[in-house]
Structures are given as C-alpha cells and as structure tokens.
N, C-alpha and C. Protein backbone atom coordinates (compact mmCIF):
# COMPACT_ATOMS: atom_id res chain seq x y z
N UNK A 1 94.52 98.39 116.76
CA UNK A 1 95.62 99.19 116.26
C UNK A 1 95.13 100.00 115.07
N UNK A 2 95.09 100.64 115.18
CA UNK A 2 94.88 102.21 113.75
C UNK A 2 95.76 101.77 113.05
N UNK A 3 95.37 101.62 111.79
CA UNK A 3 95.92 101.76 110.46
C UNK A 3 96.57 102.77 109.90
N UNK A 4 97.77 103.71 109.46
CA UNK A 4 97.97 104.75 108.98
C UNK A 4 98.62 104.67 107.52
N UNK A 5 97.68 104.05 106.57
CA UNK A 5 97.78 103.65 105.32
C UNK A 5 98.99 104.47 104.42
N UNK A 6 98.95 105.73 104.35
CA UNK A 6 99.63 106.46 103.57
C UNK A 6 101.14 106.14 104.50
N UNK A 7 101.11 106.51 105.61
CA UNK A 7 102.22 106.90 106.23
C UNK A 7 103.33 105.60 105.97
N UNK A 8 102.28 104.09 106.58
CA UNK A 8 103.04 103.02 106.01
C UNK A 8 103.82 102.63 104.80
N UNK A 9 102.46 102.91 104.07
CA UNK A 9 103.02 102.52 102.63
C UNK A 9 104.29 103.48 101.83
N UNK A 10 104.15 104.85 102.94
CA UNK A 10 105.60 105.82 102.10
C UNK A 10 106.73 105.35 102.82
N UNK A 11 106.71 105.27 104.48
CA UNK A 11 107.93 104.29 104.66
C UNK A 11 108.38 102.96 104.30
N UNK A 12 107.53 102.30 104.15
CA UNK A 12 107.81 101.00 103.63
C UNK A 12 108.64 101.48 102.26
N UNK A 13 107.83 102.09 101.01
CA UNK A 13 108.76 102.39 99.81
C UNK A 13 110.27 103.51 100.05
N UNK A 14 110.17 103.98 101.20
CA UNK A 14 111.18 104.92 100.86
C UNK A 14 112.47 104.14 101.55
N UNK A 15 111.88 103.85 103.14
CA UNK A 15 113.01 102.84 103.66
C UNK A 15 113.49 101.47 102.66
N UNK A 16 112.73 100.70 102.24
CA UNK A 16 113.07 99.57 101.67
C UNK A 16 113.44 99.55 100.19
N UNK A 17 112.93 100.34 99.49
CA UNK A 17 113.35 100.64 98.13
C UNK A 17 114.18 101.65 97.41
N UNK A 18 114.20 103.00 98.09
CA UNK A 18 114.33 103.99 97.70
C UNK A 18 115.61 104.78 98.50
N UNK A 19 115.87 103.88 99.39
CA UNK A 19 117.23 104.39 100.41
C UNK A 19 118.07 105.18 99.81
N UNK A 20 118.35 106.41 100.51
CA UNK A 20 119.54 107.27 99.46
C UNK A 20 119.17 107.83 97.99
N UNK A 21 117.78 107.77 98.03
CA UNK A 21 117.24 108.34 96.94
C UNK A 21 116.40 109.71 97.61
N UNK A 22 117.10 110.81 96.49
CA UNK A 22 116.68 111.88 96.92
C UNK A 22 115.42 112.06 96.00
N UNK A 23 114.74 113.03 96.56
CA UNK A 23 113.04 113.38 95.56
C UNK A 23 113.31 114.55 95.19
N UNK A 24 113.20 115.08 94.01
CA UNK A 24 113.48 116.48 93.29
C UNK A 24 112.34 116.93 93.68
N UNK A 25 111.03 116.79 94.14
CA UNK A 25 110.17 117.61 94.16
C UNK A 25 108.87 117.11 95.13
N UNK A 26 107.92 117.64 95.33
CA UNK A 26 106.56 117.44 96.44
C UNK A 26 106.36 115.88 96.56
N UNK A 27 105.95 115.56 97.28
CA UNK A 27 105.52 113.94 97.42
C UNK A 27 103.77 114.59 97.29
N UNK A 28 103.21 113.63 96.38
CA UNK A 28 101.58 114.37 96.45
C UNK A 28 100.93 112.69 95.91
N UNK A 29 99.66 112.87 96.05
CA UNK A 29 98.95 112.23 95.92
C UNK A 29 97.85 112.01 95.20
N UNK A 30 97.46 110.89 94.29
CA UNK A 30 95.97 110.92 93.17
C UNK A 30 95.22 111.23 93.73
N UNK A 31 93.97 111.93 93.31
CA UNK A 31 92.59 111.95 94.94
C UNK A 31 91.82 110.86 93.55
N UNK A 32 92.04 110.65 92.66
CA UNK A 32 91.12 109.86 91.38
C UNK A 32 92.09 108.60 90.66
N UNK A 33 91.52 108.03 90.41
CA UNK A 33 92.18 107.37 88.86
C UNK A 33 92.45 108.07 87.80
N UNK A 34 93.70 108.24 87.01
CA UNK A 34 93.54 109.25 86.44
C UNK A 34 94.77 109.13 85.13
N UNK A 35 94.24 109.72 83.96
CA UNK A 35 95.13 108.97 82.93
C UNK A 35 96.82 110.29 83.05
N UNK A 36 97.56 109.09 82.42
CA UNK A 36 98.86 109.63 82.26
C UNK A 36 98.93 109.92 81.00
N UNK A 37 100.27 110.49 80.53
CA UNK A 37 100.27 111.23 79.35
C UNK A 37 102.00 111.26 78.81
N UNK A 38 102.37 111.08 77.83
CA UNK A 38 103.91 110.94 77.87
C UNK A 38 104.39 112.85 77.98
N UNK A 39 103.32 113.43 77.40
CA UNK A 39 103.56 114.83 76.92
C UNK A 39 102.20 115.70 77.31
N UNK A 40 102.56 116.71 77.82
CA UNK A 40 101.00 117.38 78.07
C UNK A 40 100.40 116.97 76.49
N UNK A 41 98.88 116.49 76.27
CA UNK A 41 98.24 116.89 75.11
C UNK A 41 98.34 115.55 74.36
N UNK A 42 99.23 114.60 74.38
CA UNK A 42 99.51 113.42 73.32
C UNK A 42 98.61 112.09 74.28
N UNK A 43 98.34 111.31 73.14
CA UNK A 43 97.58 110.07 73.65
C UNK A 43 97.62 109.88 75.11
N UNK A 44 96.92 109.30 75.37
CA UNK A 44 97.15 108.46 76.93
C UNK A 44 98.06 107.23 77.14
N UNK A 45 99.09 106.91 77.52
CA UNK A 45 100.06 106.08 77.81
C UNK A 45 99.48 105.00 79.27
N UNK A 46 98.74 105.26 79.88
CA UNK A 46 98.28 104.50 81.06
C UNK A 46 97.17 105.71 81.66
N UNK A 47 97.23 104.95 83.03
CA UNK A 47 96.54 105.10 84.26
C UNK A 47 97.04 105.07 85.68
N UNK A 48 97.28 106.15 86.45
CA UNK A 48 97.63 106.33 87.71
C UNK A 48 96.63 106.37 88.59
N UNK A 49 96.43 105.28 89.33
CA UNK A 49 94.99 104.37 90.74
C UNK A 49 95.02 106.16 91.33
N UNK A 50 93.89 105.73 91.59
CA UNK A 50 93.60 106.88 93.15
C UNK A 50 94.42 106.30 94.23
N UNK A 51 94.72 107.36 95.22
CA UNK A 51 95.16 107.18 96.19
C UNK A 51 96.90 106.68 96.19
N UNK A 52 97.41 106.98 94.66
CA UNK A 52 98.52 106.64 94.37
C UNK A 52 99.85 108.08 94.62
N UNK A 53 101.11 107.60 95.41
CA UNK A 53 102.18 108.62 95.96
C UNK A 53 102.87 108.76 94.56
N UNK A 54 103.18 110.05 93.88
CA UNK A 54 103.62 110.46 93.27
C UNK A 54 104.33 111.76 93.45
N UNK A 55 105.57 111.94 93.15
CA UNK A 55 106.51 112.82 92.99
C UNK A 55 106.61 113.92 91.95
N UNK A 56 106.20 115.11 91.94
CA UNK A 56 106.13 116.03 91.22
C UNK A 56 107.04 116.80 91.05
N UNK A 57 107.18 116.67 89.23
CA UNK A 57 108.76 117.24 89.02
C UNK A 57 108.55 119.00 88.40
N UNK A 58 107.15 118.88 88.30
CA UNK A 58 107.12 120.43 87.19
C UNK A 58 105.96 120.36 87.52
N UNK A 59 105.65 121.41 87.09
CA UNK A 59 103.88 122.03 86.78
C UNK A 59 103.65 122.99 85.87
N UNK A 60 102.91 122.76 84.38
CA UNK A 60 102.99 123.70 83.24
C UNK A 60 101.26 123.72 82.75
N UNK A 61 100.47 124.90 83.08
CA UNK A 61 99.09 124.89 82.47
C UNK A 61 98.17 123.94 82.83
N UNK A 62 98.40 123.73 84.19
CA UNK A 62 97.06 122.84 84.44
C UNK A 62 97.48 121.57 84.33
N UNK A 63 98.96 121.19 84.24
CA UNK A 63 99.40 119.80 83.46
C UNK A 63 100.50 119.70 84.82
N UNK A 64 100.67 118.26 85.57
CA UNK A 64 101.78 118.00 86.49
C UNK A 64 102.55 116.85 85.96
N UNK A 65 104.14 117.00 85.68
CA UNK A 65 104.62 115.99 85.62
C UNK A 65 105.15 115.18 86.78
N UNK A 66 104.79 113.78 86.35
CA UNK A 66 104.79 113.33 88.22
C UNK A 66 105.84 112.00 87.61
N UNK A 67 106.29 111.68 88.46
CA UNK A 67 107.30 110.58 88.69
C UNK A 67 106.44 109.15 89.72
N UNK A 68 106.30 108.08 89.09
CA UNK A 68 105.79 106.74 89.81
C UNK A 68 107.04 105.85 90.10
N UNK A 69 107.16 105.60 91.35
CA UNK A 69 108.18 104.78 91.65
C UNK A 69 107.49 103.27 92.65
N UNK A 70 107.99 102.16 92.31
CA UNK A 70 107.28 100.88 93.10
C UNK A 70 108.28 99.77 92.57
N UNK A 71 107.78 98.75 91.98
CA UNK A 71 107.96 97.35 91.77
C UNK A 71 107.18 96.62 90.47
N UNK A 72 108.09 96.68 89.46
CA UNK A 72 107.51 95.62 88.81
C UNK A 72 108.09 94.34 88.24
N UNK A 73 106.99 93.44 87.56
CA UNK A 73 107.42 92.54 87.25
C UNK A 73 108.42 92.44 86.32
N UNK A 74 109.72 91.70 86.54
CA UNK A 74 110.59 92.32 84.73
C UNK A 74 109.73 91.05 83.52
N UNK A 75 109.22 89.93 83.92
CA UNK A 75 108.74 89.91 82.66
C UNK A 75 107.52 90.21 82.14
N UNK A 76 106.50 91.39 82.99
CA UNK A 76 105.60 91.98 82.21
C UNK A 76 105.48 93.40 82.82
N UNK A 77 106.76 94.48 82.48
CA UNK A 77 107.00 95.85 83.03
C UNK A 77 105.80 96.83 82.56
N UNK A 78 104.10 96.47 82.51
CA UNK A 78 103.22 97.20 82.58
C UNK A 78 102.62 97.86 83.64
N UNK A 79 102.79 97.47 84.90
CA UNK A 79 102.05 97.51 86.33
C UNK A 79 103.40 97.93 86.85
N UNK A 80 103.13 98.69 87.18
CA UNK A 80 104.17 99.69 88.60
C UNK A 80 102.99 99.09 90.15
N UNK A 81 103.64 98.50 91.10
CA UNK A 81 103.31 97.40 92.40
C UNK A 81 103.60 98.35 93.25
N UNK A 82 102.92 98.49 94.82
CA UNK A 82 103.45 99.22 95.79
C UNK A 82 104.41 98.48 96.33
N UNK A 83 104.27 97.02 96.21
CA UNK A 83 105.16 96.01 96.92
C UNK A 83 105.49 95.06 96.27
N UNK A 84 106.73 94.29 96.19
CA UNK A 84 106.80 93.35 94.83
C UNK A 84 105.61 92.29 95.46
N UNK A 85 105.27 91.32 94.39
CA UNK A 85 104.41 90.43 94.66
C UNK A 85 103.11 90.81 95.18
N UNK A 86 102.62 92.09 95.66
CA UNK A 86 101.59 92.27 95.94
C UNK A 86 100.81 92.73 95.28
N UNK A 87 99.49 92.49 95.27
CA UNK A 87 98.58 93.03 94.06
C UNK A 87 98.18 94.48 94.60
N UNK A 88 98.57 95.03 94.80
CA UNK A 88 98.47 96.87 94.90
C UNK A 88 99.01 97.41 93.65
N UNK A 89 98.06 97.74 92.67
CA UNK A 89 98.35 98.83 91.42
C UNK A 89 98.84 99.71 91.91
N UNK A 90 99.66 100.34 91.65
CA UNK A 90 99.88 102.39 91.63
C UNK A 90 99.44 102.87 90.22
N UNK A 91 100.22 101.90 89.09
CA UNK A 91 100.24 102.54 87.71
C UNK A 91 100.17 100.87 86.71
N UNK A 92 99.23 101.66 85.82
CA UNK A 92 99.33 100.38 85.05
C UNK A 92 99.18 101.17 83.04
N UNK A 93 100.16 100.46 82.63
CA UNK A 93 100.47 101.55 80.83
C UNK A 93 100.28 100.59 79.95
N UNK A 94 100.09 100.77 79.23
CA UNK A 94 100.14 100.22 77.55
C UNK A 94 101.20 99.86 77.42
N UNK A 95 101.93 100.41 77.06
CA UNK A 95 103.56 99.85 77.13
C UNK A 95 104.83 99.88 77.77
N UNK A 96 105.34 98.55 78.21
CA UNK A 96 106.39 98.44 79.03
C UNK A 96 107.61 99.10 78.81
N UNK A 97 107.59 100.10 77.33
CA UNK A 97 108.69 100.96 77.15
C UNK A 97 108.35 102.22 78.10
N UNK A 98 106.92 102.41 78.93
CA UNK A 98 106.86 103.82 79.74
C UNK A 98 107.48 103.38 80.87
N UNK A 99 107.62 101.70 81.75
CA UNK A 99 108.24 101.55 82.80
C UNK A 99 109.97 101.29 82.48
N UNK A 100 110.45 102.16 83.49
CA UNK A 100 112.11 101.78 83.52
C UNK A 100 112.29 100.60 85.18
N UNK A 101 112.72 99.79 84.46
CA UNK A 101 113.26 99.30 85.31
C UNK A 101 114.81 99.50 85.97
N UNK A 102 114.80 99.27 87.39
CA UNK A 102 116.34 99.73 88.01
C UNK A 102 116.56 98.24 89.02
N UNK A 103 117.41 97.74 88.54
CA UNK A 103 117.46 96.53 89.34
C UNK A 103 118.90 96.72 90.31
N UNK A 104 119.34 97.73 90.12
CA UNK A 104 120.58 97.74 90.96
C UNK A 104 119.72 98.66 92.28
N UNK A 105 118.58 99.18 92.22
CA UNK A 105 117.79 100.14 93.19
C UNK A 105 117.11 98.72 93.74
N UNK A 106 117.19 97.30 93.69
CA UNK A 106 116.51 96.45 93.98
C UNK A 106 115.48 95.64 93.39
N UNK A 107 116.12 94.31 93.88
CA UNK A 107 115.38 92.89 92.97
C UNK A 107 114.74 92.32 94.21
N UNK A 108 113.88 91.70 94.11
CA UNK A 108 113.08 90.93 94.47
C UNK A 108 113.01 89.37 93.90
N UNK A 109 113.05 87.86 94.45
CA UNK A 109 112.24 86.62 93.98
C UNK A 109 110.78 86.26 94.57
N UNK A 110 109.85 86.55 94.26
CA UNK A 110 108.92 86.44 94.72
C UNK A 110 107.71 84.84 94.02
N UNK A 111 107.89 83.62 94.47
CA UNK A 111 106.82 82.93 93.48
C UNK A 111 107.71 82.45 92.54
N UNK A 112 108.74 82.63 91.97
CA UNK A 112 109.29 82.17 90.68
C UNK A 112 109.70 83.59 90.24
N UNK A 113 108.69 84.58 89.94
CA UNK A 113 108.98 85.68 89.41
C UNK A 113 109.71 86.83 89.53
N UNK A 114 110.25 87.19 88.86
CA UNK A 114 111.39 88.54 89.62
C UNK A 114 110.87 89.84 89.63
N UNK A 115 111.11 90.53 90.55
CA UNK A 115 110.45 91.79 90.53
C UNK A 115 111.92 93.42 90.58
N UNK A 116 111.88 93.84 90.05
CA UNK A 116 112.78 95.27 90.07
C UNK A 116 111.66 96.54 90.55
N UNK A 117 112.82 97.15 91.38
CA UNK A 117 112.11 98.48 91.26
C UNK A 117 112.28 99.30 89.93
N UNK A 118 110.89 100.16 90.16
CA UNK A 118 110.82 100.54 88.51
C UNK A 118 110.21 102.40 88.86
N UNK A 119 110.35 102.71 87.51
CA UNK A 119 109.77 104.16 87.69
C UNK A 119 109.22 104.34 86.48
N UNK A 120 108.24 105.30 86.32
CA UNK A 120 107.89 105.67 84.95
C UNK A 120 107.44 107.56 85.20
N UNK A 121 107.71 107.94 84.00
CA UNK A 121 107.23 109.23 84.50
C UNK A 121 106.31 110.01 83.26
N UNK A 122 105.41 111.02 83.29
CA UNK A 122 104.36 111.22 82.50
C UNK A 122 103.56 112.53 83.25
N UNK A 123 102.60 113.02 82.42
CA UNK A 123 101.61 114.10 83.22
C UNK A 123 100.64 113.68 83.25
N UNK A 124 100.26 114.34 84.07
CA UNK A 124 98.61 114.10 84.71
C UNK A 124 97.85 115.55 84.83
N UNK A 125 96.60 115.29 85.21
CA UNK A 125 96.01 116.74 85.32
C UNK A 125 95.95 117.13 86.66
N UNK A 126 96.33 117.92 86.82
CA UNK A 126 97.32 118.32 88.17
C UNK A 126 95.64 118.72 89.40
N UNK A 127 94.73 119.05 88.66
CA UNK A 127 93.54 119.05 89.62
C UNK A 127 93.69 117.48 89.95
N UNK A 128 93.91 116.98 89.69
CA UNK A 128 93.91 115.56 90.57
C UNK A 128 94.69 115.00 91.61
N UNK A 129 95.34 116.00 92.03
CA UNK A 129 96.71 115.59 92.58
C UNK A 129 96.19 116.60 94.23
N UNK A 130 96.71 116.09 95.12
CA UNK A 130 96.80 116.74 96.47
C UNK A 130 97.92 116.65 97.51
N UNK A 131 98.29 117.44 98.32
CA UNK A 131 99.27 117.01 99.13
C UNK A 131 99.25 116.43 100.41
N UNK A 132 97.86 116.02 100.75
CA UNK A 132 96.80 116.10 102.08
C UNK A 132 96.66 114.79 101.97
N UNK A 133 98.10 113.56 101.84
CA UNK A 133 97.78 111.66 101.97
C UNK A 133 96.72 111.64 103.35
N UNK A 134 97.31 111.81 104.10
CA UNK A 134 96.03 111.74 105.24
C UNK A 134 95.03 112.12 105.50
N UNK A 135 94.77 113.21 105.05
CA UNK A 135 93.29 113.45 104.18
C UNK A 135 92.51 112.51 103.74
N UNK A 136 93.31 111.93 102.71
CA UNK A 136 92.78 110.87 101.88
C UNK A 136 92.53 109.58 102.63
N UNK A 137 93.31 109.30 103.28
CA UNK A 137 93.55 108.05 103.95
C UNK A 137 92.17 108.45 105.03
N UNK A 138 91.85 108.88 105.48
CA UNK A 138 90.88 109.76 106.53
C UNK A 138 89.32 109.65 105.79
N UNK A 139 89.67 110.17 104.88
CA UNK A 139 88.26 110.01 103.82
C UNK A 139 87.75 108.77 103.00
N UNK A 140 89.10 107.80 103.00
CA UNK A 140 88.50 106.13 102.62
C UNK A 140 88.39 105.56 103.61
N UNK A 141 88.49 106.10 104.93
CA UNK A 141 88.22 105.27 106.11
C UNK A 141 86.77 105.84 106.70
N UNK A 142 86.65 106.72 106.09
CA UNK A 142 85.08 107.11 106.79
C UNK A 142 84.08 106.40 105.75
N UNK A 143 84.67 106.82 104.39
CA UNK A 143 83.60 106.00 103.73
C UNK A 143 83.73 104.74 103.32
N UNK A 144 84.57 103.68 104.12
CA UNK A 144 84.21 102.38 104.36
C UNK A 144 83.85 102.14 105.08
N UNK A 145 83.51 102.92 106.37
CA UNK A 145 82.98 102.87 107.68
C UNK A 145 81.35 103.02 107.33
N UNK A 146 81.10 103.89 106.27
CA UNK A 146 79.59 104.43 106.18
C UNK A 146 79.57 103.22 105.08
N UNK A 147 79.92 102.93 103.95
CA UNK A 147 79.10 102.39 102.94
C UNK A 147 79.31 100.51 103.88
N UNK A 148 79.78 100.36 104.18
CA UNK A 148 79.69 98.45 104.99
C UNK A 148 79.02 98.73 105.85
N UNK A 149 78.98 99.67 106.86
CA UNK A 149 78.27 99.61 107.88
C UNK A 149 76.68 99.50 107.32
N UNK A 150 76.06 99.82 106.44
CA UNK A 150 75.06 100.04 106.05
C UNK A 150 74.18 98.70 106.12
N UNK A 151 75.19 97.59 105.76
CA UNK A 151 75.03 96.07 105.87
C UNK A 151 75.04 95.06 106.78
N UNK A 152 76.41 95.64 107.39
CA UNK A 152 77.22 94.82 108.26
C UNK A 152 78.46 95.70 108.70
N UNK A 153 78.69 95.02 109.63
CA UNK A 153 79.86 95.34 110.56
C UNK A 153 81.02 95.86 108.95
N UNK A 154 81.76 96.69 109.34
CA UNK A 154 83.00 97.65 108.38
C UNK A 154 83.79 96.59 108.49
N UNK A 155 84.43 96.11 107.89
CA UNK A 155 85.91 95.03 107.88
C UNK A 155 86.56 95.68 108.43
N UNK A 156 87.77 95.04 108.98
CA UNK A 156 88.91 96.04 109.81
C UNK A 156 89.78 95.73 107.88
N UNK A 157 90.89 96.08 107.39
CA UNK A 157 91.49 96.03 106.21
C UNK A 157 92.08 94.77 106.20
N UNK A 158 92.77 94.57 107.51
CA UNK A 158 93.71 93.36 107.72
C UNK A 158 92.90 91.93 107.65
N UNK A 159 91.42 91.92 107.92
CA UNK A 159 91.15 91.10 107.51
C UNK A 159 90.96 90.15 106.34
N UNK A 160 91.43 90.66 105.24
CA UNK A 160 91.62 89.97 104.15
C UNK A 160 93.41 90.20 103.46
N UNK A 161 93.40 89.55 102.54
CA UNK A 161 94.89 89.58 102.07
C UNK A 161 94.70 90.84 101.52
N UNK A 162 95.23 91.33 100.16
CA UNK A 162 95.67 92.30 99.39
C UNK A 162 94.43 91.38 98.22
N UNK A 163 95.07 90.05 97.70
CA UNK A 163 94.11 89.43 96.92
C UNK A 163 92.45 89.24 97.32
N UNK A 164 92.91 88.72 98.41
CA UNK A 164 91.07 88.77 99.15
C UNK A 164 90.27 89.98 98.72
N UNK A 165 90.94 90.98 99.03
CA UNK A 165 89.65 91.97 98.69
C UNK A 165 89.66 92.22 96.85
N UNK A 166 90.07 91.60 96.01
CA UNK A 166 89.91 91.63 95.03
C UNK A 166 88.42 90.49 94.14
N UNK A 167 88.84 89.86 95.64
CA UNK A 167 87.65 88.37 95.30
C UNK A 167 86.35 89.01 95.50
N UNK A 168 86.65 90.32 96.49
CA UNK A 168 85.47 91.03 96.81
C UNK A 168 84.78 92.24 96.05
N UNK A 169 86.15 92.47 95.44
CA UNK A 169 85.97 93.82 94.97
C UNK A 169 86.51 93.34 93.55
N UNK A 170 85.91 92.70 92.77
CA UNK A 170 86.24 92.13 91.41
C UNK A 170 86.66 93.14 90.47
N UNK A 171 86.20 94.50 90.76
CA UNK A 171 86.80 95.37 89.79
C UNK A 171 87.38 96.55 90.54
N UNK A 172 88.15 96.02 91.74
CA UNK A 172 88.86 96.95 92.41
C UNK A 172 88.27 98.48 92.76
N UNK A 173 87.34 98.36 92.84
CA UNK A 173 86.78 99.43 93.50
C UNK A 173 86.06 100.38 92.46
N UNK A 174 85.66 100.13 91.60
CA UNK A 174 85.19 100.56 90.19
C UNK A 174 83.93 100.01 90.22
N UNK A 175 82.59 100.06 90.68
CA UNK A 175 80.95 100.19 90.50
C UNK A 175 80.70 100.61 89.60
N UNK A 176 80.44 100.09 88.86
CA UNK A 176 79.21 100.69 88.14
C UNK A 176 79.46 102.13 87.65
N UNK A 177 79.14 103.17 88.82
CA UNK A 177 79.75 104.81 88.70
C UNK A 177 81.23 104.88 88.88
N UNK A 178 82.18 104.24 88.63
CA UNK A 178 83.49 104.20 89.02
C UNK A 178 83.46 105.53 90.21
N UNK A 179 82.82 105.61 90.86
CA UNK A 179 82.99 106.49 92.29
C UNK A 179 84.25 106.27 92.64
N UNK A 180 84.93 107.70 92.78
CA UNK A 180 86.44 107.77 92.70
C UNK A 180 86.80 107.52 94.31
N UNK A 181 85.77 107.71 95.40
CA UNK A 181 85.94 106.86 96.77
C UNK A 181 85.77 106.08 97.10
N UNK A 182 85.12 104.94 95.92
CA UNK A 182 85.33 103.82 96.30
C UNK A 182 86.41 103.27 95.63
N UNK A 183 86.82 103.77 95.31
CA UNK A 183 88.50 103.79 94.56
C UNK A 183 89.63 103.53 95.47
N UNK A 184 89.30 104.90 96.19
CA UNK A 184 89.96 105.04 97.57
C UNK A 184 89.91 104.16 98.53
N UNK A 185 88.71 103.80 98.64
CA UNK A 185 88.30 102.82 100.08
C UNK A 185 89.11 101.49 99.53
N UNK A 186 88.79 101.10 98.23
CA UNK A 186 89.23 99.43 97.70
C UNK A 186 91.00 99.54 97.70
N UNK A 187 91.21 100.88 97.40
CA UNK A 187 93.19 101.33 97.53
C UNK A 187 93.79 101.41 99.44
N UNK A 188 92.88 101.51 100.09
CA UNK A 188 92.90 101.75 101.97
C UNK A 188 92.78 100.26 102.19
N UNK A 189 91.50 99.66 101.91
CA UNK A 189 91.47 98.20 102.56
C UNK A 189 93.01 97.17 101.84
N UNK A 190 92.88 97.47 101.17
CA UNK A 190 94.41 96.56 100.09
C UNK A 190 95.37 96.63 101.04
N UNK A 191 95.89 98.35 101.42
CA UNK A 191 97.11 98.46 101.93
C UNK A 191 97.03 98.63 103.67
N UNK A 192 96.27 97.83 103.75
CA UNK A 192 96.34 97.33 104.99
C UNK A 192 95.61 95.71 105.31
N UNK A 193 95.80 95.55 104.15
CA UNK A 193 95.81 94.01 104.23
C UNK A 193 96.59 93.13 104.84
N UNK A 194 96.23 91.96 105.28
CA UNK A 194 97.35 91.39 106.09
C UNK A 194 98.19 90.67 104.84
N UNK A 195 99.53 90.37 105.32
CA UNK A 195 100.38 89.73 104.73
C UNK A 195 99.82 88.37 104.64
C-alpha cells in the first residue's frame, strides 16, 4: 500500500480536529526547519520542523505569517503534536505563552495526560515555505529510498512506531549537517508509522 504522507496527515487534522474550521488563507508547507518569529525582525520564539502544514495568513517583505494548528500537551503547551500522544513535532517554542490552547476545538486523554488542540501563530521566512506537500512527500521518499538502500533494504515507514524511529534517529533527522532532507525523510518515516 503507498503511503500518501501529506494527504493523510491533512485529513486526519482537518477531519478530526479542525471540523467546521474555516482557513483564511493557502495551506503550504516547511521545505526546512525553520525559526519562527512573534514579529517580522524580533527574537526567535521557536522552530517550525520541515515538512510541517501551515496556514498562511499574510505575506510582507520576504516575511510569511503562518498559523500552526495540532495538539498539545496542556501541562507542557511548548510542542504543537500532529496527533495527540504522538511524537510528531510540527512546532516546538520557548514559551508556552506562543501556544493557545482551544479545548472546546478538542481534548484528548492519552496515558494520563491531556492533550488540547492548540495553535500558535508567528513569521517565518517565506523562502521556506511551498505549496507542492507532495512534492515534498515525493522527495523524502526518494531520498529514503537512496540513502538506506545504500546499506540495506529502505524500511517501509510503518515498520516502526512514530517513537521507534526516534530510537533510530536520536536526533530526529538532524546529522551532523542538519541536511534539511533528512529532516524530511525522519518527518515521512514518523508519519507513517504504525500505530
């Protein structure tokens, strides 16, 4: 069965979380890791993963304000989750005053812990951003196909959990050269991890 990473992971959030929520603007995508910003120009407030769906509300000078919507934990609202309980980053900040939590948009018990959907919003540098998810999804599947094959047989994604490939990928896809496709590839194998 083909994997269609992006496509899943936007229905999964839009059907299950986001129902009756309208999007003011493009659905686009990180092609990098890439820092956020509360204000074009002011400190860095976090980090938005590669390969992360973001909603673009404006565009001013090279600067996109984007909207992150997912799951986080309410008692540590730093990490914006693609799924509650699952270890898929989208966004991870300095401070839990950049995530809003919306618990009437949906709660989660997951483990003991509670999870809300959450949003945070901020700019990014808009060269980082694309509208081409399957593109992307297309391009971490070739180059997990080329860089494992080199060794061994390519993993199919599902073969490990979401955590598993973290046991593998200890710094989530970050080498050495933080190579922004293997960013991608470690963000593709995750979200098609098996449950």
């Amino acid at each position: 069965m083909k994997f269609h990473y992006k496509a899943q992971l936007a229905a999964a959030l839009i059907a299950a979380a986001f129902a009756g929520t309208a999007l003011a603007g493009p659905v686009l995508y990180t092609t990098e890791t890439t820092d956020i910003t509360s204000t074009p120009g002011a400190n860095v407030a976090g980090q938005v993963l590669a390969g992360t769906q973001v909603e673009e509300l404006e565009r001013v000078s090279g600067k996109a304000r984007v909207r992150i919507r997912g799951w986080s934990r309410v008692a540590d609202p730093t990490h914006i989750s693609a799924e509650p309980g699952k270890p898929v980053i989208e966004a991870a900040f300095a401070s839990s005053r950049t995530v809003k939590l919306d618990p009437s948009a949906g709660t989660a018990k997951i483990l003991g812990a509670t999870w809300n959907v959450a949003t945070a919003e901020g700019w990014v540098d808009s060269s980082k951003l694309t509208a081409d998810g399957a593109g992307l999804t297309a391009q971490a599947k070739a180059a997990k196909d080329s860089k494992c094959s080199a060794c061994h047989a390519a993993p199919s994604p599902s073969s490990q959990t979401a955590s598993g490939w973290y046991s593998i990928f200890p710094q989530g896809g970050k080498a050495g050269d933080e190579n922004s496709q293997d960013e991608l590839v470690f963000r593709y194998l995750q979200n098609g991890a098996r449950k």
